[in-house]
PDB file of N, CA and C in Angstrom:
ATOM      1  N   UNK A   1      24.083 126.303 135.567  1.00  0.00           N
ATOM      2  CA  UNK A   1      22.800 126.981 135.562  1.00  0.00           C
ATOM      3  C   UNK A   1      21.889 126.306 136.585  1.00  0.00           C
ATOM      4  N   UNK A   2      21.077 127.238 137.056  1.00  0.00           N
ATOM      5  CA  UNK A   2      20.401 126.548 138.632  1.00  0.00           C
ATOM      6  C   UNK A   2      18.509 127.146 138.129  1.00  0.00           C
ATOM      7  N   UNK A   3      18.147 126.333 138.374  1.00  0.00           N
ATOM      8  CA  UNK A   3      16.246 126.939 138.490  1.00  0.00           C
ATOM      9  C   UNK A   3      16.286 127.666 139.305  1.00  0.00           C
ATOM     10  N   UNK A   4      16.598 127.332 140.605  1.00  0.00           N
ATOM     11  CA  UNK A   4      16.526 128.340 141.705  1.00  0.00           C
ATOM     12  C   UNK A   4      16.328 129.553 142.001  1.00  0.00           C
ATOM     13  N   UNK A   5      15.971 129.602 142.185  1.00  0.00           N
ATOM     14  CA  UNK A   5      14.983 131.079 142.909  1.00  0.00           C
ATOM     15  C   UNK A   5      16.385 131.777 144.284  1.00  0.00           C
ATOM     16  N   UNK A   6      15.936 131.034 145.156  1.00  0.00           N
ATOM     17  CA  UNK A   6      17.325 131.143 145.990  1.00  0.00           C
ATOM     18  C   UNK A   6      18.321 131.210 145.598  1.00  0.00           C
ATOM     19  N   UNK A   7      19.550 132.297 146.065  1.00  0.00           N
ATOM     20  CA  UNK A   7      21.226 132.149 145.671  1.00  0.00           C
ATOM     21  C   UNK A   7      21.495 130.578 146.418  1.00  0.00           C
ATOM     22  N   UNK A   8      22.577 130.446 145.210  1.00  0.00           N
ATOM     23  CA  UNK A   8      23.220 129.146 145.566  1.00  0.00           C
ATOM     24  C   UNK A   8      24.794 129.709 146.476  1.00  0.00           C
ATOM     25  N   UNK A   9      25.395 130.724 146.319  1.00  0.00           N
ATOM     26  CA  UNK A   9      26.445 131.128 146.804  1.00  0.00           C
ATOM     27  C   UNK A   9      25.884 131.398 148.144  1.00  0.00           C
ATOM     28  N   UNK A  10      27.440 130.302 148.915  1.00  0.00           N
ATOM     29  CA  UNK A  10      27.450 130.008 150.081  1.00  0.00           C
ATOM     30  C   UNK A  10      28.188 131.658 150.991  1.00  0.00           C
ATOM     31  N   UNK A  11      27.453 131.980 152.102  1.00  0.00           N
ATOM     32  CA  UNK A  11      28.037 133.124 152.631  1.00  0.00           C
ATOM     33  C   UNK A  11      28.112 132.956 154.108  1.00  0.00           C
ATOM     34  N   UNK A  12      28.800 134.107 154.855  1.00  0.00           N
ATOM     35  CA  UNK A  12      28.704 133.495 156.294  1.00  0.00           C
ATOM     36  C   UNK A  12      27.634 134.627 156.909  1.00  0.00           C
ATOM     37  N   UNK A  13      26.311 133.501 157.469  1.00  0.00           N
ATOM     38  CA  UNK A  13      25.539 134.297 158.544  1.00  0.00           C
ATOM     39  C   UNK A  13      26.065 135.690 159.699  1.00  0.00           C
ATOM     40  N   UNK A  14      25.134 136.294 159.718  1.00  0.00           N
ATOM     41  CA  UNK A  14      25.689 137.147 161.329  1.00  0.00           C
ATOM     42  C   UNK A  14      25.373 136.256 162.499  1.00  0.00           C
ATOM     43  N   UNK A  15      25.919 136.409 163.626  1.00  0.00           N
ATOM     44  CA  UNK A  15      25.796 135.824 164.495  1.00  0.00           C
ATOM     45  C   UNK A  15      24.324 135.676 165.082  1.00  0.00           C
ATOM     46  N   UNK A  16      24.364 133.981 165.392  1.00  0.00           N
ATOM     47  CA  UNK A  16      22.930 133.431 165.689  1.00  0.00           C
ATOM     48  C   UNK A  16      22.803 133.901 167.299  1.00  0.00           C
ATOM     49  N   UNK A  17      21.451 135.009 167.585  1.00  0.00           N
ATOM     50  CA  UNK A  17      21.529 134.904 168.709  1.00  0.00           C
ATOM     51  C   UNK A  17      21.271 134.232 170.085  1.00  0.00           C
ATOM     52  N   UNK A  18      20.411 132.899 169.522  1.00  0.00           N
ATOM     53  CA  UNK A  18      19.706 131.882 170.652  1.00  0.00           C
ATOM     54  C   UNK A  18      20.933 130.897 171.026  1.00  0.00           C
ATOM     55  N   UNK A  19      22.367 130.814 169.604  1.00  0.00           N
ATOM     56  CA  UNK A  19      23.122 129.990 169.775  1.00  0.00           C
ATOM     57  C   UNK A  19      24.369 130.308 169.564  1.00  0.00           C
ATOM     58  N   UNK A  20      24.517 131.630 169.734  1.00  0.00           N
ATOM     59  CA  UNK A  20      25.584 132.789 169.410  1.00  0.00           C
ATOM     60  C   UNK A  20      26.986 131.545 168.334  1.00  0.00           C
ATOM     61  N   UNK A  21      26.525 131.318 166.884  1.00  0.00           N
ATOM     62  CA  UNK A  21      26.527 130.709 166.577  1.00  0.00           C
ATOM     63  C   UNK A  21      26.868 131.446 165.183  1.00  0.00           C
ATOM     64  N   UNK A  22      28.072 131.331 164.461  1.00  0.00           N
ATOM     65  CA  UNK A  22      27.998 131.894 163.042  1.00  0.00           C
ATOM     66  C   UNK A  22      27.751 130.404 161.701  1.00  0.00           C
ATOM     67  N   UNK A  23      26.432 130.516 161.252  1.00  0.00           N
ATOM     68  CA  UNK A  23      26.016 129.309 159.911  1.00  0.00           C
ATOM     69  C   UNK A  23      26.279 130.037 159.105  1.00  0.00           C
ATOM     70  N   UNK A  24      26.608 128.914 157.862  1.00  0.00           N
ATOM     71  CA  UNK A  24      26.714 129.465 156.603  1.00  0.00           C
ATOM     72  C   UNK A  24      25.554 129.237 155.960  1.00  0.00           C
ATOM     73  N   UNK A  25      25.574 130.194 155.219  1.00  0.00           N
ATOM     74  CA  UNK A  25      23.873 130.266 154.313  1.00  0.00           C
ATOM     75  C   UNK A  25      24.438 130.750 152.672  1.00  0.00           C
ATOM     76  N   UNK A  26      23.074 130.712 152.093  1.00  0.00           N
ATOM     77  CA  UNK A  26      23.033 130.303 151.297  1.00  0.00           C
ATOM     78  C   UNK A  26      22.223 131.630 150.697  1.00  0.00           C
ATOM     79  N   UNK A  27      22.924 132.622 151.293  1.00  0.00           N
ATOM     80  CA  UNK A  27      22.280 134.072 150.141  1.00  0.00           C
ATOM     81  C   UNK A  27      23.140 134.845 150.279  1.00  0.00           C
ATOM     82  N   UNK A  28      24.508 134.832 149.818  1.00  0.00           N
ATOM     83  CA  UNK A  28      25.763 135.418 149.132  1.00  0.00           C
ATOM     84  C   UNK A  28      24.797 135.911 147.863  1.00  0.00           C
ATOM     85  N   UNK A  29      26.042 136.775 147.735  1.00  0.00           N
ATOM     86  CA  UNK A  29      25.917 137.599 146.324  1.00  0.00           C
ATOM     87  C   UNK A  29      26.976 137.348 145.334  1.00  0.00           C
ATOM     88  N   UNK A  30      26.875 137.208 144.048  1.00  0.00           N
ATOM     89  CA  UNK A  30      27.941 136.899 143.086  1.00  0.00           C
ATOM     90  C   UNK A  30      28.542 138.045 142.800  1.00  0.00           C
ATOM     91  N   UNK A  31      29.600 137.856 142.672  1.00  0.00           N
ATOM     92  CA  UNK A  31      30.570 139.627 142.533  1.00  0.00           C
ATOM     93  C   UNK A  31      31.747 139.258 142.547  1.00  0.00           C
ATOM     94  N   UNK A  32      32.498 140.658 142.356  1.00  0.00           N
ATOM     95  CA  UNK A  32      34.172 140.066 142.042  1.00  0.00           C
ATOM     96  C   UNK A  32      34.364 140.354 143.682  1.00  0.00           C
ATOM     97  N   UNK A  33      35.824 139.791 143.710  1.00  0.00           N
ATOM     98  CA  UNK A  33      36.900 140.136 145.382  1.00  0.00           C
ATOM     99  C   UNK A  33      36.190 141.460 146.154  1.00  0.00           C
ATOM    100  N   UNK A  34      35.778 141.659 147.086  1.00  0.00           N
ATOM    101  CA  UNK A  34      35.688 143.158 147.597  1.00  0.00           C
ATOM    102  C   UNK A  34      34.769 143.069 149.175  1.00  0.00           C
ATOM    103  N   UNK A  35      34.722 144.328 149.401  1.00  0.00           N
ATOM    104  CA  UNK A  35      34.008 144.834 150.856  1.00  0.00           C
ATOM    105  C   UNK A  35      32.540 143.744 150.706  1.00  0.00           C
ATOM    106  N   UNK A  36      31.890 144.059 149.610  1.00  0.00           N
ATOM    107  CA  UNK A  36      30.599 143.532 149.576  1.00  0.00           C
ATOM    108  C   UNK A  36      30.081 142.208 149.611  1.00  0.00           C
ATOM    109  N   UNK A  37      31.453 141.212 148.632  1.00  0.00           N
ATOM    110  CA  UNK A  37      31.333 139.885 148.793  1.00  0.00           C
ATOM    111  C   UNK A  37      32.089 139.309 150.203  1.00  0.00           C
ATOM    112  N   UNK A  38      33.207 140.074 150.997  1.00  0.00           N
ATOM    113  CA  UNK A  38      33.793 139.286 151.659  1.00  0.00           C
ATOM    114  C   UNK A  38      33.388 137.877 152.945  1.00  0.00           C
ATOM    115  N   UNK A  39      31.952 138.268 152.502  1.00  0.00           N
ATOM    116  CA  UNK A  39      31.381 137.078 153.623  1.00  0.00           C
ATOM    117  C   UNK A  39      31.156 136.094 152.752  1.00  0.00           C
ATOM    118  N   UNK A  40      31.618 135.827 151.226  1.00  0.00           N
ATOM    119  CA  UNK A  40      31.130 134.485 150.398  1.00  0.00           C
ATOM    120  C   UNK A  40      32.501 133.500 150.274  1.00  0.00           C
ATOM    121  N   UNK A  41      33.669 133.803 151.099  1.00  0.00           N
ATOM    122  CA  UNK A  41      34.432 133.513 150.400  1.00  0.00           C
ATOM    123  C   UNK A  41      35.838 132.453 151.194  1.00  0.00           C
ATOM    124  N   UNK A  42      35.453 131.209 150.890  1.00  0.00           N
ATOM    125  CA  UNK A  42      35.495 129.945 151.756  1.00  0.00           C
ATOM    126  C   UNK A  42      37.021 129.106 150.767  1.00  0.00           C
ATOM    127  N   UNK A  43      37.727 128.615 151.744  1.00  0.00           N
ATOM    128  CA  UNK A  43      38.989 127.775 150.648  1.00  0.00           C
ATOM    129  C   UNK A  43      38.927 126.561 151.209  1.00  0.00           C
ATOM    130  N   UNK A  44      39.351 125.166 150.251  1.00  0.00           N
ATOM    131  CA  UNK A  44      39.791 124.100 150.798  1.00  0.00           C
ATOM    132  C   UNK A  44      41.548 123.997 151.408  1.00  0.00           C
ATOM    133  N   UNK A  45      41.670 123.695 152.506  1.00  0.00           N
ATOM    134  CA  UNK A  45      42.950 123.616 152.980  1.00  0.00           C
ATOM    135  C   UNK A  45      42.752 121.983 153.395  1.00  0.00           C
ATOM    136  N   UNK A  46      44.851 121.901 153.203  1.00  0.00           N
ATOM    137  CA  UNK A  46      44.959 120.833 153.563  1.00  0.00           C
ATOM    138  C   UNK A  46      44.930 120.720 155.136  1.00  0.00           C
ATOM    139  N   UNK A  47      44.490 118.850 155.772  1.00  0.00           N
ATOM    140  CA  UNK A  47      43.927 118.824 156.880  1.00  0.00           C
ATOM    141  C   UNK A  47      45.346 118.489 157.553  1.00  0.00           C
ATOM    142  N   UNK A  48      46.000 119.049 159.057  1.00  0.00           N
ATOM    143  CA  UNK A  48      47.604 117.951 159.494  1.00  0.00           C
ATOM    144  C   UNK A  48      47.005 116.779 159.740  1.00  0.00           C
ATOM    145  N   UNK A  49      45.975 117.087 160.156  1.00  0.00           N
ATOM    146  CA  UNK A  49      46.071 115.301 160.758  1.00  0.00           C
ATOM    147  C   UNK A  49      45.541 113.896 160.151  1.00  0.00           C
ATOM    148  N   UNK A  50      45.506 114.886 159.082  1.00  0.00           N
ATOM    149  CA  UNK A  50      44.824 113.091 158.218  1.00  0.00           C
ATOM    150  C   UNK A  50      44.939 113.723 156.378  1.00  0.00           C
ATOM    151  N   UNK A  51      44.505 112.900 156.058  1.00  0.00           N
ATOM    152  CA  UNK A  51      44.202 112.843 154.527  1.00  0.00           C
ATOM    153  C   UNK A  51      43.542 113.545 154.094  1.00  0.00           C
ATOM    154  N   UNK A  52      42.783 114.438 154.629  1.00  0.00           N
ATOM    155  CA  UNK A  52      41.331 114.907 153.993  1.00  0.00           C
ATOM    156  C   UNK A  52      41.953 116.365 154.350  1.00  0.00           C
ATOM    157  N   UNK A  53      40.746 117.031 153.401  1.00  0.00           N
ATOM    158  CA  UNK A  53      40.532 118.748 153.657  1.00  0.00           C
ATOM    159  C   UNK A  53      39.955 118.973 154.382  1.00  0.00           C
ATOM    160  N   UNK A  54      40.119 120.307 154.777  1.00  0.00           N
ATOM    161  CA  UNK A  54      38.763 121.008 155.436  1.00  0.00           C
ATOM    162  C   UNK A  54      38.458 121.973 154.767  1.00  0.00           C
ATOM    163  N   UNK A  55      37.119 123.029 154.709  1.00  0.00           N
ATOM    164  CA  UNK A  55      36.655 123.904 154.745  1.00  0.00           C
ATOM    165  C   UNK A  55      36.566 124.878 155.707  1.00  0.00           C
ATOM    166  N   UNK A  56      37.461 126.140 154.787  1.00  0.00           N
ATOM    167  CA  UNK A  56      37.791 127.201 155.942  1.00  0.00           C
ATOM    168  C   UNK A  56      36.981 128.542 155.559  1.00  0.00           C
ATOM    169  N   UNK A  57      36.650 129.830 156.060  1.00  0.00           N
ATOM    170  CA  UNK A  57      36.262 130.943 156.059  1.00  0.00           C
ATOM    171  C   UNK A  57      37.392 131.361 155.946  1.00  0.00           C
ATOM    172  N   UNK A  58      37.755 132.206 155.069  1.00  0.00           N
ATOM    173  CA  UNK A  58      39.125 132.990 154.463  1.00  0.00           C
ATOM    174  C   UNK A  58      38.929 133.808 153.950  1.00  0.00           C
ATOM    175  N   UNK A  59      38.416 135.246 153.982  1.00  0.00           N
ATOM    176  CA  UNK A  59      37.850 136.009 153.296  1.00  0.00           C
ATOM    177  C   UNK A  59      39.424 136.939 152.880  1.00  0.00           C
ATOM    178  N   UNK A  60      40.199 136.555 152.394  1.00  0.00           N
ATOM    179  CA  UNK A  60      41.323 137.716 152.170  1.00  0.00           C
ATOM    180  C   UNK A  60      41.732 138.082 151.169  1.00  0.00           C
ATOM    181  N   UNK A  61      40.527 138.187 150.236  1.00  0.00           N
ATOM    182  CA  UNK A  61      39.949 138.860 149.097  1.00  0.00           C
ATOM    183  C   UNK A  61      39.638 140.712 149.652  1.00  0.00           C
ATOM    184  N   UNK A  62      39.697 140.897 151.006  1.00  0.00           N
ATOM    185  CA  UNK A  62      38.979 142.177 151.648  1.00  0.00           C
ATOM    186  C   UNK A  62      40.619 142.455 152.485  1.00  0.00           C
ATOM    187  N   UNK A  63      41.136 143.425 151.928  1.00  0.00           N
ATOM    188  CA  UNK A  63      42.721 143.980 152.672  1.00  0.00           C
ATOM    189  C   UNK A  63      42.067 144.327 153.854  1.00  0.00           C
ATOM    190  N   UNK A  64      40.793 145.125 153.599  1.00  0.00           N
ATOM    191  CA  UNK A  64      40.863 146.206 155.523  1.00  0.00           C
ATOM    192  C   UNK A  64      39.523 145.475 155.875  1.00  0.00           C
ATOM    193  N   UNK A  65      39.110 144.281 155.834  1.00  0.00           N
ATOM    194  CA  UNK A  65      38.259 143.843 156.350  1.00  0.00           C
ATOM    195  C   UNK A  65      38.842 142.778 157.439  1.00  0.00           C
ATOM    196  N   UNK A  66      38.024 143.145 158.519  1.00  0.00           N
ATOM    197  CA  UNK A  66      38.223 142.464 160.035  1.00  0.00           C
ATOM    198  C   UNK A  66      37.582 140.742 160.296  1.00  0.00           C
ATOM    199  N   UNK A  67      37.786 139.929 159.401  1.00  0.00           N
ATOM    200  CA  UNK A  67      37.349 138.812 159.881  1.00  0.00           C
ATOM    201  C   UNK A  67      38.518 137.609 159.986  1.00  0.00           C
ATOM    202  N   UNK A  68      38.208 136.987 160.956  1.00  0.00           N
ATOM    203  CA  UNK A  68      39.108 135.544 161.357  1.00  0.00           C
ATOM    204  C   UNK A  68      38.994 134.772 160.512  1.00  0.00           C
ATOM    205  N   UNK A  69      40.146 133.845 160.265  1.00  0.00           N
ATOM    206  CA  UNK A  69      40.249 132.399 159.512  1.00  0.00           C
ATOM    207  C   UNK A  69      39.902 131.572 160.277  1.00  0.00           C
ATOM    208  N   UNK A  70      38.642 131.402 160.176  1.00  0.00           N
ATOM    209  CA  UNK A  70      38.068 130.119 160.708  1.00  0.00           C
ATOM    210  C   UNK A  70      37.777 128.683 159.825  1.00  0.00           C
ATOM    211  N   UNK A  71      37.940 127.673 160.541  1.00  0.00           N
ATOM    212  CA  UNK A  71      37.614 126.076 160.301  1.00  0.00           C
ATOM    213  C   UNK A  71      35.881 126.288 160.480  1.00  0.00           C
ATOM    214  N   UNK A  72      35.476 125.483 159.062  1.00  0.00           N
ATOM    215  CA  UNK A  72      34.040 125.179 159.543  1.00  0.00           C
ATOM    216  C   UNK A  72      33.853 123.686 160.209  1.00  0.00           C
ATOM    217  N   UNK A  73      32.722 123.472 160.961  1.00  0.00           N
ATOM    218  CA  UNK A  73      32.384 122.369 161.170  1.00  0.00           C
ATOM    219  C   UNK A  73      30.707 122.200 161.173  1.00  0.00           C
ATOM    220  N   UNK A  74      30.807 120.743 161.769  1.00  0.00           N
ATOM    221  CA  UNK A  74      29.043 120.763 162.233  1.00  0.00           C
ATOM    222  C   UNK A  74      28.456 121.284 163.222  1.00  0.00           C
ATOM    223  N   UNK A  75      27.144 122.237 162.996  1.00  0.00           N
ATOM    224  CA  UNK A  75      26.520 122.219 164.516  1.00  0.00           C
ATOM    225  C   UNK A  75      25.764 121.396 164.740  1.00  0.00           C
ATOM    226  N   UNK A  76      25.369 120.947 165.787  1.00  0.00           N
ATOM    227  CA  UNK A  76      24.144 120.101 165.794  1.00  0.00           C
ATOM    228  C   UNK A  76      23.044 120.365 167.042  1.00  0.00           C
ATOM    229  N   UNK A  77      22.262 121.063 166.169  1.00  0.00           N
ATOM    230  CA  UNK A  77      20.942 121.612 167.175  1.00  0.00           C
ATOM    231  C   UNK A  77      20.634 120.787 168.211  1.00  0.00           C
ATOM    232  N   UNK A  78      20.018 121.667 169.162  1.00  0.00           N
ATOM    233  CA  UNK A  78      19.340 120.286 170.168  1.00  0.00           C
ATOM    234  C   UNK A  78      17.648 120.382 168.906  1.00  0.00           C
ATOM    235  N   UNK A  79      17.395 120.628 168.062  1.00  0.00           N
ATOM    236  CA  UNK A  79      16.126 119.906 167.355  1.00  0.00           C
ATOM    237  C   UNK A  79      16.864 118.577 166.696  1.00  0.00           C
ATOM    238  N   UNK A  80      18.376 118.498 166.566  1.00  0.00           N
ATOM    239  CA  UNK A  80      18.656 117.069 166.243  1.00  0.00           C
ATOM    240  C   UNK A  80      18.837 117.844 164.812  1.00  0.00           C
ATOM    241  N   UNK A  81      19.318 118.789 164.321  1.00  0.00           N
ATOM    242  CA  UNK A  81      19.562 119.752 162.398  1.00  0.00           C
ATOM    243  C   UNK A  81      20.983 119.477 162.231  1.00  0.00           C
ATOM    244  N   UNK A  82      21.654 119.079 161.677  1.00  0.00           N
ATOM    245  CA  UNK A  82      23.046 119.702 161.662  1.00  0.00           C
ATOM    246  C   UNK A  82      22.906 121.159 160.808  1.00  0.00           C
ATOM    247  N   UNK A  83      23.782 121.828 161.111  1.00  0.00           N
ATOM    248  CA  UNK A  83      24.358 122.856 159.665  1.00  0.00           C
ATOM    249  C   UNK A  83      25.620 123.259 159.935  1.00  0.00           C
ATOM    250  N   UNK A  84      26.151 123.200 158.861  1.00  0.00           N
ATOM    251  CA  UNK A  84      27.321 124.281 158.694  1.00  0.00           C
ATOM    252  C   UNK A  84      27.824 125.085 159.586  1.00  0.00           C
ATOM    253  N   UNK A  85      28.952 125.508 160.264  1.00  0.00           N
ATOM    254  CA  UNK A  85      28.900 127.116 160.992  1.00  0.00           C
ATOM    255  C   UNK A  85      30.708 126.554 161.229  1.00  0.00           C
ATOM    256  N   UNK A  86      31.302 128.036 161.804  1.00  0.00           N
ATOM    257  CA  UNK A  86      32.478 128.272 162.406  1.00  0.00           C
ATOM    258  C   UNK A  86      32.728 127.715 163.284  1.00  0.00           C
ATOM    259  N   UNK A  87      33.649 126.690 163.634  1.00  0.00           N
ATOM    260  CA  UNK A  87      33.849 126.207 165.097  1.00  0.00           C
ATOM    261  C   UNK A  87      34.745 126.916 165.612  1.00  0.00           C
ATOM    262  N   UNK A  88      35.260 126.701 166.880  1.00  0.00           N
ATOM    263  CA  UNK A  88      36.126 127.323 167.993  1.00  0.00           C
ATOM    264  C   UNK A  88      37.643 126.737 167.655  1.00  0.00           C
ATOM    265  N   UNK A  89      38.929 127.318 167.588  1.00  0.00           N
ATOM    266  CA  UNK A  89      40.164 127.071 167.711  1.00  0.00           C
ATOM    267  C   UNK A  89      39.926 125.410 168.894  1.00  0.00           C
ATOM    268  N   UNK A  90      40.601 124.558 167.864  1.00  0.00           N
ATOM    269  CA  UNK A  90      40.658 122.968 168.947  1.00  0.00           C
ATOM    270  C   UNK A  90      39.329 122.203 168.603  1.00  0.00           C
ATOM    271  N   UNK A  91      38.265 122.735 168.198  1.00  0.00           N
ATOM    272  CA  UNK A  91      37.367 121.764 167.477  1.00  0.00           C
ATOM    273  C   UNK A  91      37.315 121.352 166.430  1.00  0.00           C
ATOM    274  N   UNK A  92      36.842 120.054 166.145  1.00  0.00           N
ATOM    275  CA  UNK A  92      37.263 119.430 164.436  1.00  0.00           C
ATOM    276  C   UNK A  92      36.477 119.650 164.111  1.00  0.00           C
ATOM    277  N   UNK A  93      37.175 120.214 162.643  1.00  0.00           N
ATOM    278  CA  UNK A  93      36.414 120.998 161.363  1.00  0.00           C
ATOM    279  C   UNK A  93      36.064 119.553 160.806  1.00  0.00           C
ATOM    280  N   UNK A  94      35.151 119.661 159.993  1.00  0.00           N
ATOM    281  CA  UNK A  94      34.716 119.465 158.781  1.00  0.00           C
ATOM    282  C   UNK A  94      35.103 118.399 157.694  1.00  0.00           C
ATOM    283  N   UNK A  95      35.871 117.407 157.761  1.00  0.00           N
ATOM    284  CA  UNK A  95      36.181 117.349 156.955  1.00  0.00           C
ATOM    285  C   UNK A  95      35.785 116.605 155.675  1.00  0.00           C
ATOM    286  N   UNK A  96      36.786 116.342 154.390  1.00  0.00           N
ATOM    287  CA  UNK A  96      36.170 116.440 153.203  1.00  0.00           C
ATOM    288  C   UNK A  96      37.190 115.305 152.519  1.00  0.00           C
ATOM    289  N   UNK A  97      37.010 114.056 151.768  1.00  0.00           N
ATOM    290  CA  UNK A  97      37.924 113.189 151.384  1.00  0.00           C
ATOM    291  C   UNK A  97      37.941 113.216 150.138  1.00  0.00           C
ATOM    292  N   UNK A  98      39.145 113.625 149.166  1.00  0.00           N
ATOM    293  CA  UNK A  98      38.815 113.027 147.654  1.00  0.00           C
ATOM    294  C   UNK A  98      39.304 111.951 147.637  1.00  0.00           C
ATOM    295  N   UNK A  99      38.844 111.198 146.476  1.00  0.00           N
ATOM    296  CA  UNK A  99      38.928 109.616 145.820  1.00  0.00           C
ATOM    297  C   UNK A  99      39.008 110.088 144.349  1.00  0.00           C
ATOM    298  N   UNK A 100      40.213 109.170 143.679  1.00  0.00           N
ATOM    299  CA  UNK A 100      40.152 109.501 142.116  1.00  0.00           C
ATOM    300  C   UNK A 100      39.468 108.299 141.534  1.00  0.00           C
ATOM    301  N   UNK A 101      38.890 109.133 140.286  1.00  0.00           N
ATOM    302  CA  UNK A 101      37.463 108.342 140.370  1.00  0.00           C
ATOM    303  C   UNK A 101      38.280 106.918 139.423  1.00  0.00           C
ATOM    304  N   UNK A 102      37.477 106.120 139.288  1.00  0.00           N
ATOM    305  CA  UNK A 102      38.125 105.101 138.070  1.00  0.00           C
ATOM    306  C   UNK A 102      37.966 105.498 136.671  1.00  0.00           C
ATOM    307  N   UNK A 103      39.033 105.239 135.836  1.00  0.00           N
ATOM    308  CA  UNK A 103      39.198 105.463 134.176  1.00  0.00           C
ATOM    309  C   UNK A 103      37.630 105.220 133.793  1.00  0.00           C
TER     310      UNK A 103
END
């Protein structure tokens, strides 16, 4: 349960046009698999080159919907912001380490 006013479900932006740039945001809609949610809908995959996960855009919850499996990573504004967004095939995603916690 969230106070929030704002959706907490993470979705993928339309393209940024000053930084032709796809962020993920944070006003998805809650819903089952379909046309309407397919921009909320993100998996952890394992990483080859190391230990850790990444975070991918995987929407294949949507059969006839047209979007790429993309790796997220960081952007980092020239204001010095990071956020979230899609990187390019060959840039490092994101990644994410678990640790099991102690007894």
């Amino acid at each position: 349960m969230s106070i929030c006013v704002q959706s907490m479900v993470w979705r993928l932006a339309e393209s940024d046009e000053s930084t032709e740039q796809r962020f993920i945001e944070t006003s998805g809609v809650e819903g089952s698999p379909g046309f309407e949610t397919s921009a909320n809908w993100f998996k952890l995959e394992k990483d080859v080159d190391s230990e850790d996960y990444k975070l991918v855009f995987f929407p294949s919850v949507c059969k006839f919907c047209r979007f790429a499996h993309k790796e997220v990573g960081i952007y980092m504004g020239g204001d010095g912001v990071r956020r979230l967004a899609l990187v390019d095939d060959g840039a490092r995603p994101f990644t994410i380490m678990f640790k099991k916690a102690a007894a």
